[in-house]
C-alpha atoms as a PDB file:
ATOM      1  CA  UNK A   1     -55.359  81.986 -55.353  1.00  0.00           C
ATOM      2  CA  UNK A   2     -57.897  81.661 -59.062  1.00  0.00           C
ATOM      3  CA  UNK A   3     -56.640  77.860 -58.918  1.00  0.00           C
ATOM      4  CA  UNK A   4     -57.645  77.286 -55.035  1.00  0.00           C
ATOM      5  CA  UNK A   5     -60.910  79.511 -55.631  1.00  0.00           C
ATOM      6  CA  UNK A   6     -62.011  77.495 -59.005  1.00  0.00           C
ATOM      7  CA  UNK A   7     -61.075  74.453 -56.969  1.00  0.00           C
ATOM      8  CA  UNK A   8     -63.328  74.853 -54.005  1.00  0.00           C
ATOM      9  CA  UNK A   9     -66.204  75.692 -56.891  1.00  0.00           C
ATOM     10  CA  UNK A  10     -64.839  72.427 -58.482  1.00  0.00           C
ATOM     11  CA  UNK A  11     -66.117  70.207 -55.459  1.00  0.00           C
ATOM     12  CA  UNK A  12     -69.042  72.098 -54.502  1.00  0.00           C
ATOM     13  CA  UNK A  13     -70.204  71.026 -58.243  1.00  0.00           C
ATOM     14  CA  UNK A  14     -69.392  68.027 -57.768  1.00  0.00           C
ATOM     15  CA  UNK A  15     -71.597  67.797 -54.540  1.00  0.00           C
ATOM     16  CA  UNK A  16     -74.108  69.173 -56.125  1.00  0.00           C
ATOM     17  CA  UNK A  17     -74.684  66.762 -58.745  1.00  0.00           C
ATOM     18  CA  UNK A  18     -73.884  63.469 -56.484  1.00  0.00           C
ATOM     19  CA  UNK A  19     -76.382  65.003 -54.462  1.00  0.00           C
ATOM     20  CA  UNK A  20     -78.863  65.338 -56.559  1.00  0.00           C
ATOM     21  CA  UNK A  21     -78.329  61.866 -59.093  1.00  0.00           C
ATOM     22  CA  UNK A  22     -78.526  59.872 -55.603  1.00  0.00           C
ATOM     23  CA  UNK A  23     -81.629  61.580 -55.285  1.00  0.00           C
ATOM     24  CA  UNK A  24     -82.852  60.094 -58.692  1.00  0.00           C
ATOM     25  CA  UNK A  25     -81.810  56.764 -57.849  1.00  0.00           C
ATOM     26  CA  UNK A  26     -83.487  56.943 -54.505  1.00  0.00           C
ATOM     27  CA  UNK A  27     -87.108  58.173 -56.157  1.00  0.00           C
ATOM     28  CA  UNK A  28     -86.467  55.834 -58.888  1.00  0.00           C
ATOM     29  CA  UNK A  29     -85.743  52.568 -56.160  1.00  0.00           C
ATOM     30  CA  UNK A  30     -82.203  51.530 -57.020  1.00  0.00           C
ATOM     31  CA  UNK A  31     -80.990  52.514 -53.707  1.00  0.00           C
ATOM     32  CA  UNK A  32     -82.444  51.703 -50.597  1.00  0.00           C
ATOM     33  CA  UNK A  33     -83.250  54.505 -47.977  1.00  0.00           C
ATOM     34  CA  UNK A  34     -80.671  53.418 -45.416  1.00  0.00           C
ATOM     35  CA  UNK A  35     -77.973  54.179 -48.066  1.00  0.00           C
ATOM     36  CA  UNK A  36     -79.463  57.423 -49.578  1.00  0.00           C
ATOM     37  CA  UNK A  37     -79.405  58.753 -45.989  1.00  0.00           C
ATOM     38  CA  UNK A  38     -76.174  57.616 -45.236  1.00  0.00           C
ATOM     39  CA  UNK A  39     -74.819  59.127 -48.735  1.00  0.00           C
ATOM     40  CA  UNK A  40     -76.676  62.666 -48.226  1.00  0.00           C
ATOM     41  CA  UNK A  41     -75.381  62.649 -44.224  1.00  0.00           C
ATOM     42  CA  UNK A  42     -71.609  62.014 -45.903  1.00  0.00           C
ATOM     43  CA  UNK A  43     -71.905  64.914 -48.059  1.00  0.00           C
ATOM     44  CA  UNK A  44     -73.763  67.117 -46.029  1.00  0.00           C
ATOM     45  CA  UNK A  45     -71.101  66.782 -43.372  1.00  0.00           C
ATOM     46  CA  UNK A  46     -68.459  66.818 -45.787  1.00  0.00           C
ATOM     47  CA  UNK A  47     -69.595  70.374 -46.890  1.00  0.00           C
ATOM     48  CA  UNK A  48     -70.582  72.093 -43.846  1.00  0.00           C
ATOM     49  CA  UNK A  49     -67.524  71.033 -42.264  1.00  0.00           C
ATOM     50  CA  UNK A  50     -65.044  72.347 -45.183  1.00  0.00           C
ATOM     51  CA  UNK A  51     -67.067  75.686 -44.804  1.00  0.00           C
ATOM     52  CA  UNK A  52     -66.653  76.083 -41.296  1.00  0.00           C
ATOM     53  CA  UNK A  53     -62.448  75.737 -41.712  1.00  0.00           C
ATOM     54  CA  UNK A  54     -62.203  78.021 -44.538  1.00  0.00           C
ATOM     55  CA  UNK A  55     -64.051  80.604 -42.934  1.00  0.00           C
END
């Protein structure tokens, strides 16, 4: 149960900081907006989604 806990808190790390470094590379202008949408929709639904089954 510790490994599937520290896993889940593995990949919402993970989210976290490809989250945020596409934001840098969107302000910074080495991604387009279509893509940094597209990117941040992906891992927004990726998240919300793997919430709603573990709950």
């Amino acid at each position: 149960m510790k490994f599937l806990k520290s896993l889940l808190s593995i990949k919402t790390i993970i989210s976290l900081l490809f989250s945020i470094t596409t934001c840098i590379l969107a302000i910074k202008g080495c991604i387009k907006s279509e893509t940094f949408l597209a990117i941040i929709m992906a891992i927004i639904t990726y998240y919300f989604t793997r919430n709603n089954k573990s709950e």
